[in-house]
Protein backbone atom coordinates (compact mmCIF):
# COMPACT_ATOMS: atom_id res chain seq x y z
CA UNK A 1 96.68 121.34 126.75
CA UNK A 2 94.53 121.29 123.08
CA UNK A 3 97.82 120.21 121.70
CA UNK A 4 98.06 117.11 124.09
CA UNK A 5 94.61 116.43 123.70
CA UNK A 6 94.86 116.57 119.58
CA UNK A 7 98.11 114.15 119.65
CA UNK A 8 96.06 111.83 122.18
CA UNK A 9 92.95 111.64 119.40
CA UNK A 10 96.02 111.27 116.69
CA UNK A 11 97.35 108.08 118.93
CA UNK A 12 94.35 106.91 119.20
CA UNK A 13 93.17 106.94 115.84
CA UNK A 14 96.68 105.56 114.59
CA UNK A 15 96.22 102.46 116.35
CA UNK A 16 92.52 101.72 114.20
CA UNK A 17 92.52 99.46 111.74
CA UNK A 18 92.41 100.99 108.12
CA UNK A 19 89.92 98.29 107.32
CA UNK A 20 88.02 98.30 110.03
CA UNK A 21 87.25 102.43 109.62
CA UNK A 22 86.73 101.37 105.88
CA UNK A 23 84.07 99.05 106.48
CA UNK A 24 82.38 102.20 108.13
CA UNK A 25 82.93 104.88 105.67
CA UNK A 26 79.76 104.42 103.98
CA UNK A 27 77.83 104.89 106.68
CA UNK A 28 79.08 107.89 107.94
CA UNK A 29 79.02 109.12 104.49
CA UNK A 30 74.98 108.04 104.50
CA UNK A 31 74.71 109.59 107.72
CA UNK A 32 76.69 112.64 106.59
CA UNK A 33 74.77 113.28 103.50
CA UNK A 34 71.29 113.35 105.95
CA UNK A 35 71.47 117.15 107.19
CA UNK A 36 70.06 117.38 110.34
CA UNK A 37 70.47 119.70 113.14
CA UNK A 38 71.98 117.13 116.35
CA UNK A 39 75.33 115.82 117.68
CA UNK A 40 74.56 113.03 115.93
CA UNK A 41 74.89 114.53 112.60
CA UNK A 42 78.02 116.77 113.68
CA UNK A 43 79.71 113.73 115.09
CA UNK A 44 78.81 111.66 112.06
CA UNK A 45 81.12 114.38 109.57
CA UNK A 46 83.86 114.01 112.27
CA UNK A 47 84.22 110.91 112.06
CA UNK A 48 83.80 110.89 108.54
CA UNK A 49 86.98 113.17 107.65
CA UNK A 50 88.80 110.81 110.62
CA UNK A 51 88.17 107.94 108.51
CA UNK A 52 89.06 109.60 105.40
CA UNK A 53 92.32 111.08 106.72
CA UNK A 54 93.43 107.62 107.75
CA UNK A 55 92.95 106.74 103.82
CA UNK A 56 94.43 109.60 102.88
CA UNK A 57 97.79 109.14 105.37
CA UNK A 58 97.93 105.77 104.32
CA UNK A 59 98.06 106.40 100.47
CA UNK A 60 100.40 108.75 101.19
CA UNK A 61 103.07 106.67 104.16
CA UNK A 62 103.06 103.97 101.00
CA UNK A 63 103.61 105.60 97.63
CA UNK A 64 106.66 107.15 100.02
CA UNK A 65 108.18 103.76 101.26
CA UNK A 66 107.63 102.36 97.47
CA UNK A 67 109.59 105.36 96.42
CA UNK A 68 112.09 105.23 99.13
CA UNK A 69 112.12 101.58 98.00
CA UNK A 70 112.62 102.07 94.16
CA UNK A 71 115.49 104.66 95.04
CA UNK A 72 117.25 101.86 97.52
CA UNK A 73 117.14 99.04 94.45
CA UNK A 74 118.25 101.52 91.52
CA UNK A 75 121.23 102.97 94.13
CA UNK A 76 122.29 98.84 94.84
CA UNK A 77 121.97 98.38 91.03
CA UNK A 78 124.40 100.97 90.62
CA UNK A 79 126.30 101.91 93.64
CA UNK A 80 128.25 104.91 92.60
CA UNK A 81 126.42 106.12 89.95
CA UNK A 82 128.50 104.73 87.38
CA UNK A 83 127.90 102.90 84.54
CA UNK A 84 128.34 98.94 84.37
CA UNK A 85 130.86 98.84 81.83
CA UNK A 86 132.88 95.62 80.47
CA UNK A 87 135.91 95.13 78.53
CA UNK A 88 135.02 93.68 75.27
CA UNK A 89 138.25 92.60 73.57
């Protein structure tokens, strides 16, 4: 059941907009930084981390794909690994 429940919060925070939780990570990091003892304040770290894990997966999903990428164009370059050699008479 926690499992289901943690890969219903993951679904649901996939499907945010990484601008949108940008456009709130300084003030969760205001609210963060104001220690208090409250929900408010404990909510205001979890949502912090949430919006810095999107960051974080996203920096990672794209240096990936751009490597994935690079790997696909110097493979087509060179198909078989061999050099591009020419007859030069």
């Amino acid at each position: 059941m926690l499992e289901t429940t943690l890969g219903k919060i993951a679904e649901t925070i996939l499907s945010l907009d990484e601008a949108s939780l940008a456009s709130l990570w300084e003030k969760y990091k205001n609210r963060m930084e104001r220690f208090d003892i409250s929900k408010d304040w404990e909510k205001a770290v979890i949502v912090f981390f949430i919006i810095n894990a999107v960051r974080v997966k996203n920096h990672i999903f794209n240096e990936q794909v751009l490597k994935l990428q690079e790997k696909k164009a110097a493979e087509n370059k060179n198909p078989h690994g061999k050099p591009n050699l020419r007859l030069v008479k």
